[in-house]
Protein backbone atom coordinates (compact mmCIF):
# COMPACT_ATOMS: atom_id res chain seq x y z
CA UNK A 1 -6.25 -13.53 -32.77
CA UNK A 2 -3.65 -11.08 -31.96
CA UNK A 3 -2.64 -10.95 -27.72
CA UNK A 4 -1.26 -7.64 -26.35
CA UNK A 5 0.24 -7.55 -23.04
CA UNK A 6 -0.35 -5.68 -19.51
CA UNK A 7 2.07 -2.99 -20.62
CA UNK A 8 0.72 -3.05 -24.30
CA UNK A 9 -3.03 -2.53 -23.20
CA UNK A 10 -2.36 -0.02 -20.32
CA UNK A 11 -0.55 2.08 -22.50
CA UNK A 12 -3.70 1.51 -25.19
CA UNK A 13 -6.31 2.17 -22.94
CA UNK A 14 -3.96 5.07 -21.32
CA UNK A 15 -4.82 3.78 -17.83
CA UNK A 16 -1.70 1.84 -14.90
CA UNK A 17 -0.24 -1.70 -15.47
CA UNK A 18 -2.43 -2.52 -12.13
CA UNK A 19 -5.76 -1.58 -12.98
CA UNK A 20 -5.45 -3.78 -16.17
CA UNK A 21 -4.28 -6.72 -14.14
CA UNK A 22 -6.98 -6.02 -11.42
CA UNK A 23 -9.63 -5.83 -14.50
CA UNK A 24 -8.22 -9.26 -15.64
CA UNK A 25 -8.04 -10.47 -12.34
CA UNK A 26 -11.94 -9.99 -11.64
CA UNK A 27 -12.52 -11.53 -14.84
CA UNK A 28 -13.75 -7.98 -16.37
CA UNK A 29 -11.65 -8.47 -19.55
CA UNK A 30 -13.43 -11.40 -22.34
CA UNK A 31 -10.72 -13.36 -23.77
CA UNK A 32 -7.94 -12.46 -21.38
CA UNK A 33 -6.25 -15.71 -19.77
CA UNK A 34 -3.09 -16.30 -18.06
CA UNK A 35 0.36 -18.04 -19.40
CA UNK A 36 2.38 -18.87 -16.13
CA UNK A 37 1.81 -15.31 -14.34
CA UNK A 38 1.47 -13.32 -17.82
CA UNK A 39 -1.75 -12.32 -18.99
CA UNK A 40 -2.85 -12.31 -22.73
CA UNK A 41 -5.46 -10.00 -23.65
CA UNK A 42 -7.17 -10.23 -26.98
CA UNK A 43 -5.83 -7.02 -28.85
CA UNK A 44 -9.57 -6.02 -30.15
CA UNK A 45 -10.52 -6.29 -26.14
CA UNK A 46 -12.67 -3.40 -24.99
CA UNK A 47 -11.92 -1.37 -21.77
CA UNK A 48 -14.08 -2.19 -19.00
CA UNK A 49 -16.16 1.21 -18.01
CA UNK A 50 -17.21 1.86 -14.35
CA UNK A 51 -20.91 2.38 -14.30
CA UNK A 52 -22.10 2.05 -11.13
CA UNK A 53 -20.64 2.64 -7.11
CA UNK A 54 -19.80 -0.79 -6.78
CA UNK A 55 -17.51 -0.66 -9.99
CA UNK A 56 -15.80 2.59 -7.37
CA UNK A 57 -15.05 0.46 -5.05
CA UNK A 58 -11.74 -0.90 -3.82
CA UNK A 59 -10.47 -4.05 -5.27
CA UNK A 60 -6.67 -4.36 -4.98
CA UNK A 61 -4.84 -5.05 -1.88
CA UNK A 62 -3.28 -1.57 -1.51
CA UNK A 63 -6.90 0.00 -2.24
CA UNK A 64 -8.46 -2.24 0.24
CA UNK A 65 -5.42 -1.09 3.25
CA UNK A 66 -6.00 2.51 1.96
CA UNK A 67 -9.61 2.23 2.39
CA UNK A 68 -9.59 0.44 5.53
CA UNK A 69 -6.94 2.67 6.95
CA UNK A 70 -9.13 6.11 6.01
CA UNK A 71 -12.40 4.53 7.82
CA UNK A 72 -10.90 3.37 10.91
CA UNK A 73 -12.24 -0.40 9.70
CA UNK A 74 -11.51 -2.81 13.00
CA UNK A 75 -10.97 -6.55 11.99
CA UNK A 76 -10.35 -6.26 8.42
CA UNK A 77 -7.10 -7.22 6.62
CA UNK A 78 -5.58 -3.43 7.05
CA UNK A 79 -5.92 -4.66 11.23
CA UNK A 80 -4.23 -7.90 10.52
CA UNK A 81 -1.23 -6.68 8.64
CA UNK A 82 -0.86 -3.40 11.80
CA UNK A 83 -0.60 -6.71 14.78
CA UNK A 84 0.90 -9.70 12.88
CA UNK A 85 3.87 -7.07 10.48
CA UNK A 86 4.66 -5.13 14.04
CA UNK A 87 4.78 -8.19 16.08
CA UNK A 88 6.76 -10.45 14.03
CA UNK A 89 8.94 -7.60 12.60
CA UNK A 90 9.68 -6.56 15.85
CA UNK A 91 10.15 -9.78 17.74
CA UNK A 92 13.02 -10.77 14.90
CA UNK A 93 14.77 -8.12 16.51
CA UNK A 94 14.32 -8.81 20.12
CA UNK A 95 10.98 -7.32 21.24
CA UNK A 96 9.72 -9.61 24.46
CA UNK A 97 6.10 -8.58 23.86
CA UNK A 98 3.91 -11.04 22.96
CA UNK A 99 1.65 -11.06 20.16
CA UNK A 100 -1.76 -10.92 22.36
CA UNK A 101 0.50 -7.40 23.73
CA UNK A 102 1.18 -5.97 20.60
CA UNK A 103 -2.47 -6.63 19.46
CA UNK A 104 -3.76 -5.11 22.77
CA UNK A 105 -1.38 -1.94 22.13
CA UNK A 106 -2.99 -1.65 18.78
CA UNK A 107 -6.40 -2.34 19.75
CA UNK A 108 -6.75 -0.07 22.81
CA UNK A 109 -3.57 2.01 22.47
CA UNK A 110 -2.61 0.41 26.96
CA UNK A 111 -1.13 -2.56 28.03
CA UNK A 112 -2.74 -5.29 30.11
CA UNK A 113 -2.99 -4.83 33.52
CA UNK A 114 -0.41 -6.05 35.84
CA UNK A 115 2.10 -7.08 32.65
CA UNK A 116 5.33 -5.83 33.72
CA UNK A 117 6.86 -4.66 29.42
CA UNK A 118 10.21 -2.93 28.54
CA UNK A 119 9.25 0.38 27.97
CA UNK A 120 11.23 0.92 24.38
CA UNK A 121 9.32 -2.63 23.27
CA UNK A 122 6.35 -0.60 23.93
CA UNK A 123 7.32 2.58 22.16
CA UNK A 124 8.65 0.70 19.31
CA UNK A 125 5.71 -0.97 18.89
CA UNK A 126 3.48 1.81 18.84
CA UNK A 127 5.74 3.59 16.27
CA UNK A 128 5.49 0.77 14.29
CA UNK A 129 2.04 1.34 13.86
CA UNK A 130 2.84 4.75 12.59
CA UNK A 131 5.48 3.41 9.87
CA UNK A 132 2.84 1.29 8.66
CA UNK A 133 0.58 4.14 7.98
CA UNK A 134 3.29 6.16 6.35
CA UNK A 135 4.21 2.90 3.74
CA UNK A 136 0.75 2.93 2.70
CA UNK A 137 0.78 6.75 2.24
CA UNK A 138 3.52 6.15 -0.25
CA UNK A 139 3.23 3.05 -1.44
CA UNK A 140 2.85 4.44 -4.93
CA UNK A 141 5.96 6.54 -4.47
CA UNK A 142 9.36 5.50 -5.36
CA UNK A 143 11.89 5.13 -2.48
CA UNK A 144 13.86 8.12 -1.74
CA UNK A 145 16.44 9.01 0.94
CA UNK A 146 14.06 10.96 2.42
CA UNK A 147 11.48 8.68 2.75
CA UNK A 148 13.51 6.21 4.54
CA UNK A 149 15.34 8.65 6.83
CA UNK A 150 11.47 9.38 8.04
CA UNK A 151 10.84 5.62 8.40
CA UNK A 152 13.72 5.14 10.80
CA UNK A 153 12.78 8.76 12.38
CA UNK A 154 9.47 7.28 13.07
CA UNK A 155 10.43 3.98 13.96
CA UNK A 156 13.24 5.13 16.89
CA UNK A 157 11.36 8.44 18.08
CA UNK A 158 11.08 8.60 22.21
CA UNK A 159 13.06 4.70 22.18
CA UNK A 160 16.54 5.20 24.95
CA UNK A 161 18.55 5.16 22.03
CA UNK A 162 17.02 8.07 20.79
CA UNK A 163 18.85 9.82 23.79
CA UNK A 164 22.20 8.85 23.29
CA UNK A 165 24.15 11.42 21.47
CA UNK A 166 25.72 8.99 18.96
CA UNK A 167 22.58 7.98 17.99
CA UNK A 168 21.20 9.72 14.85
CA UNK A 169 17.61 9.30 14.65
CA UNK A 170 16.45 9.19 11.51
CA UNK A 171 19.78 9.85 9.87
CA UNK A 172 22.85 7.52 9.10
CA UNK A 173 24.98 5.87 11.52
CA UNK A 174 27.89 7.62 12.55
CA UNK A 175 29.67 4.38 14.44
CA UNK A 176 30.84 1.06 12.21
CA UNK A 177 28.22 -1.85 12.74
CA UNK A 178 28.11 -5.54 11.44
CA UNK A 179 25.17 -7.69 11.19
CA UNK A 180 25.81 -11.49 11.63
CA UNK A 181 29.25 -11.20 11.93
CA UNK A 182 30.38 -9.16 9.14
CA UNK A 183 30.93 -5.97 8.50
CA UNK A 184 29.28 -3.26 6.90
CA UNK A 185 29.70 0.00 5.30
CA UNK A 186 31.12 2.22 6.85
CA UNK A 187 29.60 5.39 8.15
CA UNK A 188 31.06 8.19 6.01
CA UNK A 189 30.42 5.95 3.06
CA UNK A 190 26.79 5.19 3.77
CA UNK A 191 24.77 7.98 1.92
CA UNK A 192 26.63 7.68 -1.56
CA UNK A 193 26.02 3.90 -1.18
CA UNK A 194 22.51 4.31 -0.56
CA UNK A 195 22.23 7.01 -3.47
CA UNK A 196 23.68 4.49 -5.75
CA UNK A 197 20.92 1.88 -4.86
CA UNK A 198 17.96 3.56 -4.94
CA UNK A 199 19.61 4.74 -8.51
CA UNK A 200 19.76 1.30 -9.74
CA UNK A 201 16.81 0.04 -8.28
CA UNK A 202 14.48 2.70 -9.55
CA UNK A 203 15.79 2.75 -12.61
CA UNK A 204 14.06 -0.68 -13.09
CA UNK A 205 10.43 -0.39 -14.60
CA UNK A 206 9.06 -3.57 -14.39
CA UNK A 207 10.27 -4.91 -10.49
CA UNK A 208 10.14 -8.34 -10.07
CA UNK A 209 9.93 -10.23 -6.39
CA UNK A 210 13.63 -10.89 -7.22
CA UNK A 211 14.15 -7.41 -7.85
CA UNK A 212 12.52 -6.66 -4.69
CA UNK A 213 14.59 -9.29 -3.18
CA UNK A 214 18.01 -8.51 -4.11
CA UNK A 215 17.24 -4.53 -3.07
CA UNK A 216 16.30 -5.57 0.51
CA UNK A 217 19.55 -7.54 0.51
CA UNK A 218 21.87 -4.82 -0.80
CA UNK A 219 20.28 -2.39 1.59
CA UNK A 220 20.84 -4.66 4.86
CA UNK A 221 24.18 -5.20 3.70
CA UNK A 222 24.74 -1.53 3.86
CA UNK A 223 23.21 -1.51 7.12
CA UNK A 224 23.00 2.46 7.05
CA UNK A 225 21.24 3.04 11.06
CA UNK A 226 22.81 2.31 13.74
CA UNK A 227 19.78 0.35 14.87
CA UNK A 228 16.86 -0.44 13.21
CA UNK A 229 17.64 -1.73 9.84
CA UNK A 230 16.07 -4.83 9.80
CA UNK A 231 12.95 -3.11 10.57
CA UNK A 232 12.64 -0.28 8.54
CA UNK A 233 14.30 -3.12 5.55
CA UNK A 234 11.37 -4.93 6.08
CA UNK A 235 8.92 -2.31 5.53
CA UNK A 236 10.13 -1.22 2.17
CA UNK A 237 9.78 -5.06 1.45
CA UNK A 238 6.11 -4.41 2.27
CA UNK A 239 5.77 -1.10 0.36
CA UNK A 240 7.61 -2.24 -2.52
CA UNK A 241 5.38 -5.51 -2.78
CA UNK A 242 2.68 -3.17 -3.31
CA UNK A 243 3.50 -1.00 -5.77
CA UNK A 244 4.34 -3.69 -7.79
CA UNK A 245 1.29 -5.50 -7.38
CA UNK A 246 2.84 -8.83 -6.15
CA UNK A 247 1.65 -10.16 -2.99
CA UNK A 248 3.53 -9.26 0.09
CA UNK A 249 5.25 -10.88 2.90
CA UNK A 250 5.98 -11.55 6.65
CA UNK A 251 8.58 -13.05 8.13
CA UNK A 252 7.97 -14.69 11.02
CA UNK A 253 9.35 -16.90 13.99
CA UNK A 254 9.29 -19.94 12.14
CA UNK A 255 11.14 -18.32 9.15
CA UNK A 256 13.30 -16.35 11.18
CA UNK A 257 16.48 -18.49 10.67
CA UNK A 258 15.79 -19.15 7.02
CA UNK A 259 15.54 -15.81 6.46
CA UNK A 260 18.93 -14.91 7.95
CA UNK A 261 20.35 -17.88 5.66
CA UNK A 262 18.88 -16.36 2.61
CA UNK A 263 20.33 -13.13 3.36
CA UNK A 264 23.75 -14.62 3.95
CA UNK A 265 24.20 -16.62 1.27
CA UNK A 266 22.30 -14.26 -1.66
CA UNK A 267 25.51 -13.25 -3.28
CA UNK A 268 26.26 -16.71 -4.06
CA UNK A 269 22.83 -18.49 -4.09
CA UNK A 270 19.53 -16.71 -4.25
CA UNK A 271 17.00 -19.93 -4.31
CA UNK A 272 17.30 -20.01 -0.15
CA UNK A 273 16.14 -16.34 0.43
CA UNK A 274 13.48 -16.62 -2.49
CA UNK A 275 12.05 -19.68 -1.10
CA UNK A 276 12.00 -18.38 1.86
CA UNK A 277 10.16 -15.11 0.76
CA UNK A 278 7.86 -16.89 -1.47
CA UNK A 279 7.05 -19.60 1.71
CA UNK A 280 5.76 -16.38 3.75
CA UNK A 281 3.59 -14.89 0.55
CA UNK A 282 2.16 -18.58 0.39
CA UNK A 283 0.79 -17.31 4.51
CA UNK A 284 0.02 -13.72 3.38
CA UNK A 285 -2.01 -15.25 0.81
CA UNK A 286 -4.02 -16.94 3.50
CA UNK A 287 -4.70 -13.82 4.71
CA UNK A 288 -6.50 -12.82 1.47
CA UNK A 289 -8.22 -15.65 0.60
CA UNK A 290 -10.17 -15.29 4.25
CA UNK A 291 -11.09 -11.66 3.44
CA UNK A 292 -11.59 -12.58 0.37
CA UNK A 293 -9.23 -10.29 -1.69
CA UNK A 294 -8.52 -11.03 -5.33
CA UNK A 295 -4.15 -11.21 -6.19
């Protein structure tokens, strides 16, 4: 028997790369069966029809957020990713709330009584939120300039910074920065540098995690805010995670120094930022397997 592939059979049945894996996922397709992460689907395999609501409803993780997102669902995985992708996003960079805070923000839009908070923690925070929304607005889309001037215009909006006149809010730095020590590139070389990655990187059909990888590296290396790049770096990791179908990520306080490693050493060896990536999915994953969502 003759096996087509993902690509093969969407093109066949004229339907995405990720509702065929979705259909093989739920077990929908007879014969189909996995080789490492590659599915094999008999060639004579018939397209699985929707018949009834339940067949409507939302199976993938991005469907699921969407879904959850549109109905205001409380407690579901959509929640999860708004406290624990703000918190630990934000804390990386500084942010003295605590999680319980940033999950009270979320949940009831105040702070505790009597907690004495930095007022741009709070505002970042609560932007945050926002981004998040945005990413899964666009999730399908391909990255553009645009979309990640809007990200950082989002992110920064009402912070102090946002007040200082060499501070361009959602636009490119216009002072040099470094990250970890080293510098990056410079200001008036920033947008043609960008230009050039988003041309490479969308010029790949297929993205891999590795793919994904290397573009969050290239883009931090730029370092094109003047604040903020870690951040809004992190949530095109998210986006791009799923548009591609592969299961996203969060780094956290435990991977926090790994994580920095893996970026500073990718140019020479990749294996400590991968491992490090693929050590938070193994959490994320956690995540779905309790709300019991199929990847």
């Amino acid at each position: 028997m003759k096996y087509l592939s993902v690509a093969e059979m969407a093109l066949k049945w004229n339907i995405s790369q990720r509702s065929v894996r979705n259909y093989c996922a739920l077990g929908r397709i007879e014969g189909a069966f996995l080789t490492g992460k590659t599915w094999n689907i008999p060639e004579l395999a018939e397209k699985p029809k929707r018949t009834n609501a339940k067949d409507d409803a939302p199976t993938t993780l991005l469907e699921i957020l969407k879904a959850e997102k549109s109905a205001k669902i409380s407690g579901g995985i959509y929640h999860k990713v708004q406290i624990e992708l703000t918190y630990n996003s934000n804390h990386i960079e500084g942010s003295r709330l605590t999680h319980d805070q940033t999950r009270y923000i979320y949940e009831t839009n105040t702070i505790g009584a009597g907690d004495t908070v930095n007022v741009d923690d709070v505002v970042e925070t609560t932007n945050h939120f926002r981004c998040i929304d945005l990413v899964l607005d666009h999730a399908e889309d391909k990255i553009t300039e645009k979309f990640i001037k809007e990200l950082h215009l989002i992110l920064k909006n009402g912070t102090s910074d946002s007040r200082n006149d060499w501070f361009a809010v959602g636009d490119y730095k216009k002072l040099p920065n470094e990250v970890g020590g080293k510098e990056t590139t410079a200001p008036e070389e920033v947008s043609a540098q960008i230009v050039a990655l988003l041309n490479q990187y969308n010029a790949v059909k297929e993205k891999t995690l590795e793919d994904i990888i290397d573009f969050h590296y290239r883009f931090e290396s730029i370092h094109p805010f003047q604040d903020g790049n870690g951040r809004v770096g992190r949530l095109l990791l998210f986006k791009e995670c799923l548009r591609n179908n592969i299961v996203p990520f969060i780094i956290d306080e435990e991977l926090k120094m790994f994580y920095y490693r893996g970026l500073n050493q990718w140019s020479s060896e990749k294996g400590y930022l991968t491992d490090t990536c693929l050590s938070a999915q193994d959490k994320f994953k956690k995540y779905l397997d309790y709300f019991r969502i199929v990847y």
